[in-house]
Protein backbone atom coordinates (compact mmCIF):
# COMPACT_ATOMS: atom_id res chain seq x y z
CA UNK A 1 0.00 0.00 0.00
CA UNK A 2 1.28 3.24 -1.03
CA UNK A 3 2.21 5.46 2.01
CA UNK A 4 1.02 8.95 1.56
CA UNK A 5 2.72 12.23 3.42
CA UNK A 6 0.83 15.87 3.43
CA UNK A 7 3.05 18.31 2.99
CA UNK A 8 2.34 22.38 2.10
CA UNK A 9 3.60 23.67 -0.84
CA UNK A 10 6.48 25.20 1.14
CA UNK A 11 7.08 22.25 2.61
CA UNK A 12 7.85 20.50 -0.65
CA UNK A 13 10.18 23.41 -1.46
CA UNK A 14 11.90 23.55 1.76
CA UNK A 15 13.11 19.56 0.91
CA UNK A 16 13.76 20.29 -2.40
CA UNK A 17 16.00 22.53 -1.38
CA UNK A 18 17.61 20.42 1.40
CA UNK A 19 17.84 17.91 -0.64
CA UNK A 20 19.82 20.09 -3.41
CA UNK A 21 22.31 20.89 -0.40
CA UNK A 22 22.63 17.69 0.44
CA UNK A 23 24.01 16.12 -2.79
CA UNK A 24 25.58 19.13 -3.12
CA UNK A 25 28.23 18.06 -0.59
CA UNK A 26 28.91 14.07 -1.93
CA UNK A 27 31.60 15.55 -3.76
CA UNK A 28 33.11 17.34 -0.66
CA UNK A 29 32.65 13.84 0.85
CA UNK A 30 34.53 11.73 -1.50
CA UNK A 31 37.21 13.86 -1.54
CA UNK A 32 37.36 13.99 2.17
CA UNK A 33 37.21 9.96 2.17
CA UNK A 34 39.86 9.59 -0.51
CA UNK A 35 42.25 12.31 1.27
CA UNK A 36 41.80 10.09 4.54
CA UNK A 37 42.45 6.95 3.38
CA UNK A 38 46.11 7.80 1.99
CA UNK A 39 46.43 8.02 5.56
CA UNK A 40 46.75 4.84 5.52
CA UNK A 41 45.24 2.29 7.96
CA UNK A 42 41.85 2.66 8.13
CA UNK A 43 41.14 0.62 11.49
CA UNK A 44 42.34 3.88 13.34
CA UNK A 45 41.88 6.76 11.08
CA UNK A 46 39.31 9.22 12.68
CA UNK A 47 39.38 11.32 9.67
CA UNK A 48 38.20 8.33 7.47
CA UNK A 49 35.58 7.19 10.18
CA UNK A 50 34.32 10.69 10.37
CA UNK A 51 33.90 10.93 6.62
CA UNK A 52 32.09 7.65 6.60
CA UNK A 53 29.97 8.52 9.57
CA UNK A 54 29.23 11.86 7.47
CA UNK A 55 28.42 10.08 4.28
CA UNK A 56 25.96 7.47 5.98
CA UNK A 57 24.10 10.71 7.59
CA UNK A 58 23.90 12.42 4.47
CA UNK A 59 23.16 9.24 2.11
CA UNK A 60 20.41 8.50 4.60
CA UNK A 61 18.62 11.85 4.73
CA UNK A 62 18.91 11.91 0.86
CA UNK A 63 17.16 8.33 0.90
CA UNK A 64 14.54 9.71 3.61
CA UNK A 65 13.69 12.99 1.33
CA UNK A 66 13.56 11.18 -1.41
CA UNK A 67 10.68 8.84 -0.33
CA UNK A 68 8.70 12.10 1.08
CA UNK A 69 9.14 13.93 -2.12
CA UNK A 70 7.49 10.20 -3.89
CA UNK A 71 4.88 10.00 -1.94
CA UNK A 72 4.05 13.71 -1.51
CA UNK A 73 0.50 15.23 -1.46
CA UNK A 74 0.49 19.17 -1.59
CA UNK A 75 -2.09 19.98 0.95
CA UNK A 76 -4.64 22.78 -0.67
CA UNK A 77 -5.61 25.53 1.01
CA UNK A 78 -9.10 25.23 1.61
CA UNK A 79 -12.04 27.96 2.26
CA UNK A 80 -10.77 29.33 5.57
CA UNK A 81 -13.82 29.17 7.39
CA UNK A 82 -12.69 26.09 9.41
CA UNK A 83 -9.91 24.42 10.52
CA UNK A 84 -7.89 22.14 8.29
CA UNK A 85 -4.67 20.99 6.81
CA UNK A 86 -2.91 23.90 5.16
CA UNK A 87 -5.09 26.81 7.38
CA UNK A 88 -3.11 28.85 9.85
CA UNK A 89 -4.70 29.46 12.48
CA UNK A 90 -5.00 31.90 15.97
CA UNK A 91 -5.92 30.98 19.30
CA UNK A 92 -6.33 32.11 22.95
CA UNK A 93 -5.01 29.46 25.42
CA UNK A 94 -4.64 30.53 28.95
CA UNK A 95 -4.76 33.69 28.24
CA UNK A 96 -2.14 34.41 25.49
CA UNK A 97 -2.58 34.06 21.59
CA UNK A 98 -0.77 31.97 19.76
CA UNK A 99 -0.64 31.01 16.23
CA UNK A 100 -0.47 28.23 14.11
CA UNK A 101 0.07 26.53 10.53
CA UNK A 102 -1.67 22.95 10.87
CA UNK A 103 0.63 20.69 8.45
CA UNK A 104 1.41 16.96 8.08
CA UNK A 105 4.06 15.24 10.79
CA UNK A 106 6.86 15.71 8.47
CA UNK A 107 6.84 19.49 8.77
CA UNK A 108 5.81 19.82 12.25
CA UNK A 109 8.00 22.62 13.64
CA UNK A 110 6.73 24.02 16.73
CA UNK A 111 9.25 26.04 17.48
CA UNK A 112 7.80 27.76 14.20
CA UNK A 113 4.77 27.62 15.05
CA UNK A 114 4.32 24.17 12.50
CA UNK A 115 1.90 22.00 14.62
CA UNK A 116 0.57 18.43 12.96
CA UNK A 117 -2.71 17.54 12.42
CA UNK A 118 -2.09 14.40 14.47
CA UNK A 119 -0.93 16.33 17.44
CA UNK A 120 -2.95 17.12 20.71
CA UNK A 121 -3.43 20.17 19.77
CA UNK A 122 -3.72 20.06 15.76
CA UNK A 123 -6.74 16.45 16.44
CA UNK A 124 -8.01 19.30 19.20
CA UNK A 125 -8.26 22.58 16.40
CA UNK A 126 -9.53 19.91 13.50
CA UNK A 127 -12.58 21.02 11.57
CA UNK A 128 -13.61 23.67 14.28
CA UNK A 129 -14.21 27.11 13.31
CA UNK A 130 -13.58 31.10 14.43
CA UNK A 131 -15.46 31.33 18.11
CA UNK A 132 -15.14 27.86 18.89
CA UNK A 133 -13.68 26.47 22.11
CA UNK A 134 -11.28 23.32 22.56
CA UNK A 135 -9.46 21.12 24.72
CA UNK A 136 -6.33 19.75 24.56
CA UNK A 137 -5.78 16.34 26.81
CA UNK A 138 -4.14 18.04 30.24
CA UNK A 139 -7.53 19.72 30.47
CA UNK A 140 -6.70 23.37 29.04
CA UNK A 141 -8.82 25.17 27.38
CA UNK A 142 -8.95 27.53 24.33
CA UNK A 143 -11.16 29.86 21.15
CA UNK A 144 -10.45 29.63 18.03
CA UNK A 145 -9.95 33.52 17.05
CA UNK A 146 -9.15 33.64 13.49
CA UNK A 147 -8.72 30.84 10.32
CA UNK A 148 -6.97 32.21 7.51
């Protein structure tokens, strides 16, 4: 069964472009790797096993974009008058506003205000609309003060 990921329009961009960086540097790699094996024994070089360790991080986030990028859905903006994927959206919760973009779990950033729709708080804002209340799990409660 094909897996499908939601990301935003932005999202996609922001991986194409890490993913751009990120083959980017294979060539600073391989030379790195080449440069540390005419060290010599590889069993204790930590220049080569840094290298390697570099090119398996790299290799592997390439791999992991990658497989997004195949199975990515651009999430549509829909008619903002409730909550859904793709809507950014304000709240009051104990007493402070707050806002936030709901996306899928591979761009969750909270720290940028990038909350999933499979989080507390994204399953709590689902489908509600301006004026409604919520509740998150601990028991808080919030409005919803403006979709857009």
């Amino acid at each position: 069964m094909k897996k499908t990921i939601n990301l935003t329009k932005q999202g996609k961009l922001d991986l194409e472009k890490e993913l751009d960086e990120l083959i980017s540097r294979r060539p600073a790699i391989a030379e790195r790797l080449q440069t540390a094996r005419a060290f010599g024994d590889l069993s204790e070089n930590q220049e080569y096993s840094d290298a390697r360790a570099e090119q398996k991080t790299v290799e592997n986030r390439i791999a992991e974009i990658e497989d997004i990028l195949k199975n990515a859905k651009i999430i549509r903006n829909a008619a903002h008058d409730k909550v859904s994927m793709g809507a950014t959206v304000t709240v009051t919760l104990a007493g402070k506003r707050q806002t936030y973009s709901i996306v899928g779990p591979v761009e969750a950033n909270p720290l940028d205000g990038k909350i999933s729709d499979k989080s507390p708080i994204g399953q709590a804002l689902m489908g509600k609309v301006v004026g409604d209340t919520y509740e998150l799990p601990n028991g808080n409660k919030g409005k919803i003060v403006e979709i857009a």
